[in-house]
C-alpha atoms as a PDB file:
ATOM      1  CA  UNK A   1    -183.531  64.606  19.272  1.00  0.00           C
ATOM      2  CA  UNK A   2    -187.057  66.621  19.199  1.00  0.00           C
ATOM      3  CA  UNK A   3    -188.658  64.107  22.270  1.00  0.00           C
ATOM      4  CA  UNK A   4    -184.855  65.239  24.464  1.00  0.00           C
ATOM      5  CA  UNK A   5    -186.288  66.837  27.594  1.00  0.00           C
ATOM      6  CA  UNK A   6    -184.839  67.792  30.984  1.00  0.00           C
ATOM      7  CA  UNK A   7    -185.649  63.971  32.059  1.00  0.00           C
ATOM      8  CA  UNK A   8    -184.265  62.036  29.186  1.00  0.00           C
ATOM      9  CA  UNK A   9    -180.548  60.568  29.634  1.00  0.00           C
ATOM     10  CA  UNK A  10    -178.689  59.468  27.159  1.00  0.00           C
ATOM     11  CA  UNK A  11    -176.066  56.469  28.104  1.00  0.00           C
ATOM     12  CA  UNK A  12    -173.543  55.640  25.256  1.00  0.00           C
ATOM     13  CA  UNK A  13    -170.153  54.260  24.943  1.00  0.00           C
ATOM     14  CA  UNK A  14    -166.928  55.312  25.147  1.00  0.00           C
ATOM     15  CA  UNK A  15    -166.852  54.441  21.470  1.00  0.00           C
ATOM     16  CA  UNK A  16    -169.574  57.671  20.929  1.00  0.00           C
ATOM     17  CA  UNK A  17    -166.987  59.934  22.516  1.00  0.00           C
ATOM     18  CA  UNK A  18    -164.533  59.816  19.651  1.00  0.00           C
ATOM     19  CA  UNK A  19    -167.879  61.285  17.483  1.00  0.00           C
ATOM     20  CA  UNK A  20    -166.879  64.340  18.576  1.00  0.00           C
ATOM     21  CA  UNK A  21    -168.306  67.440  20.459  1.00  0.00           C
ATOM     22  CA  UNK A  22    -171.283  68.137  18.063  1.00  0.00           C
ATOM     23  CA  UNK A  23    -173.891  65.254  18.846  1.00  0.00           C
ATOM     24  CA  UNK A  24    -173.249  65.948  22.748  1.00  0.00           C
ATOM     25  CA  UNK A  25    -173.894  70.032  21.940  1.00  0.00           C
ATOM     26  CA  UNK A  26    -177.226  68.721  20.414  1.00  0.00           C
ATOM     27  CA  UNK A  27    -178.257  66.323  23.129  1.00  0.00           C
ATOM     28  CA  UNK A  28    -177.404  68.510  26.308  1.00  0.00           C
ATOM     29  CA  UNK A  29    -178.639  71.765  23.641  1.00  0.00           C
ATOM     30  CA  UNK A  30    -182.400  70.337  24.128  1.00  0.00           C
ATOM     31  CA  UNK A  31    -181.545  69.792  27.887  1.00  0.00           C
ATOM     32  CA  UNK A  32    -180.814  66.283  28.100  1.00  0.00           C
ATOM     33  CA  UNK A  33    -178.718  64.490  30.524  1.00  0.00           C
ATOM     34  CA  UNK A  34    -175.776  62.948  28.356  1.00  0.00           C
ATOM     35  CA  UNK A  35    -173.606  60.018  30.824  1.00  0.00           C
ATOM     36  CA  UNK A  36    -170.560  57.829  29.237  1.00  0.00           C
ATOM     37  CA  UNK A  37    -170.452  53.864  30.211  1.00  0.00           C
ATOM     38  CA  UNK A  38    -166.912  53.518  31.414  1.00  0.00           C
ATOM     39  CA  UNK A  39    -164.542  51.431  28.915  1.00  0.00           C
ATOM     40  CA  UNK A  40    -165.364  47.720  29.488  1.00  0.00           C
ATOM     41  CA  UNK A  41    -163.381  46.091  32.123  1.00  0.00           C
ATOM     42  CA  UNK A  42    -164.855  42.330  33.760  1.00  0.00           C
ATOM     43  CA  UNK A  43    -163.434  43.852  36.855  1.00  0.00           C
ATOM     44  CA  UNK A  44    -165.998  46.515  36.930  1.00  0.00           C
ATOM     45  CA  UNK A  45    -169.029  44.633  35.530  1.00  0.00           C
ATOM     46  CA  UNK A  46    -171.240  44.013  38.388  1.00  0.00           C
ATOM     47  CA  UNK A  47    -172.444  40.897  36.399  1.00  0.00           C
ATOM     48  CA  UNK A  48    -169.155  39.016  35.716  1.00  0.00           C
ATOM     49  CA  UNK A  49    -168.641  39.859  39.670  1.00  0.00           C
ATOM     50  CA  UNK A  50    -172.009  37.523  40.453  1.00  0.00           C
ATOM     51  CA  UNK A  51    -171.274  35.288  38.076  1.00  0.00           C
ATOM     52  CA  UNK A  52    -167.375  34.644  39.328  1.00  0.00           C
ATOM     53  CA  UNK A  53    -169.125  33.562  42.618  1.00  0.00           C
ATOM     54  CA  UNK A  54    -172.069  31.550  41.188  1.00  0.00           C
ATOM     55  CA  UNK A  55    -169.092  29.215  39.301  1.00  0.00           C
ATOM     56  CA  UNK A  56    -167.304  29.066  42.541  1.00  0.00           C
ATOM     57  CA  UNK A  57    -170.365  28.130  44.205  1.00  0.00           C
ATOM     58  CA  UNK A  58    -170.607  25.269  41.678  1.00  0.00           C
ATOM     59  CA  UNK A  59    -167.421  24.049  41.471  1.00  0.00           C
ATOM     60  CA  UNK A  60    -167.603  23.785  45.473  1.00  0.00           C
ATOM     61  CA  UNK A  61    -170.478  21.208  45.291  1.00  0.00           C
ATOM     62  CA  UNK A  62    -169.252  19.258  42.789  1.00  0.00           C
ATOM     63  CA  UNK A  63    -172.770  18.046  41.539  1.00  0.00           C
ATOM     64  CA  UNK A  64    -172.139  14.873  39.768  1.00  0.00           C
ATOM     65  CA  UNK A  65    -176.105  14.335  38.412  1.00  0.00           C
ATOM     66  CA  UNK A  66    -178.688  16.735  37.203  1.00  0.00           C
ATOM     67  CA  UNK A  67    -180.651  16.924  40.254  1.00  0.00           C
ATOM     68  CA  UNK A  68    -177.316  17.561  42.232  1.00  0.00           C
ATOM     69  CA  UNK A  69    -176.442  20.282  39.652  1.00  0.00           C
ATOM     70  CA  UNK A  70    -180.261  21.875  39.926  1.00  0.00           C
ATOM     71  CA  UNK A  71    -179.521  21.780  43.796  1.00  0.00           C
ATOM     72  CA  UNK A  72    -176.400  23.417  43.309  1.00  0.00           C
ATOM     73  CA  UNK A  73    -177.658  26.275  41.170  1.00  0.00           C
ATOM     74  CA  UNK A  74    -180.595  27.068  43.596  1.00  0.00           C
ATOM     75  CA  UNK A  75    -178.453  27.197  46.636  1.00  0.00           C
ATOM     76  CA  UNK A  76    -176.064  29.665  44.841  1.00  0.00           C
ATOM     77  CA  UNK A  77    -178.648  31.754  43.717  1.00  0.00           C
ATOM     78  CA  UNK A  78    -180.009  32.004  47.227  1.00  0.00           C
ATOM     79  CA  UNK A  79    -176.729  32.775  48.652  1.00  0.00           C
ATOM     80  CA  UNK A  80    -176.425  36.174  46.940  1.00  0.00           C
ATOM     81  CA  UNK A  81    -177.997  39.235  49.052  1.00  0.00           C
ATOM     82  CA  UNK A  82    -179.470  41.999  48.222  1.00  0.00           C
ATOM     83  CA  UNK A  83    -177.072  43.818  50.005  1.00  0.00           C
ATOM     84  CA  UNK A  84    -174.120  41.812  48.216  1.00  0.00           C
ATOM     85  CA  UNK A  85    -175.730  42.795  44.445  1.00  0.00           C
ATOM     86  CA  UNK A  86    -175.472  46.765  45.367  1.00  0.00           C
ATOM     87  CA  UNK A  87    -172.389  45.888  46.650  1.00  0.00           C
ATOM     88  CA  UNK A  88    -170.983  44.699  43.274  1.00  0.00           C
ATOM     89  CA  UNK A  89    -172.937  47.834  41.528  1.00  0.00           C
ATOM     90  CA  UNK A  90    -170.799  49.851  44.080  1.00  0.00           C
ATOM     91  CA  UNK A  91    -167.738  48.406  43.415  1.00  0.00           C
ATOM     92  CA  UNK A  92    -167.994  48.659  39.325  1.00  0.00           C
ATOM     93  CA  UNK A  93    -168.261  52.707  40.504  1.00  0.00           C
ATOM     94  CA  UNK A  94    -171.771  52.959  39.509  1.00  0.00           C
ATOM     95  CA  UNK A  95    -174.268  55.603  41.643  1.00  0.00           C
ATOM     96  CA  UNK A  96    -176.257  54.940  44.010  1.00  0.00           C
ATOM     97  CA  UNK A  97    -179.250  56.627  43.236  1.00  0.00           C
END
């Protein structure tokens, strides 16, 4: 806890909640920045979100041979957007900073 400055963040799981008040006291004490991941839910990972539509990209080819199923996987991955990705980040409620 002696390198915690004004700039460091801590990110820890629900799990460190139930650990009670006194490691949070410590961490925010030497001016740290202290943020809780939200309880796990696939709905609100941004990855399983990319990932549902990669298989669905898949499965809508069909590929029947390995250089159908390479073709497959590099037209999926070049169907996602930039805009789409912070769109998923958005949607699991993270900032957007």
């Amino acid at each position: 806890m002696g390198t915690d400055t004004p700039s460091t963040v801590w990110v820890c799981t629900p799990r460190e909640r139930a650990r009670g008040p006194k490691r949070t006291t410590r961490v925010r004490g030497a001016g740290a920045e202290l943020r809780f991941l939200p309880p796990y839910s696939p709905d609100l990972n941004p990855i399983e979100m990319a990932y549902a539509k990669f298989k669905a990209c898949l499965k809508r080819r069909a590929a029947r041979t390995v250089t159908e199923l390479w073709d497959a996987i590099a037209q999926a991955i070049d169907s996602y957007t930039p805009g789409e990705c912070r769109n998923y980040f958005a949607a699991a409620g993270y900032d957007r900073e």
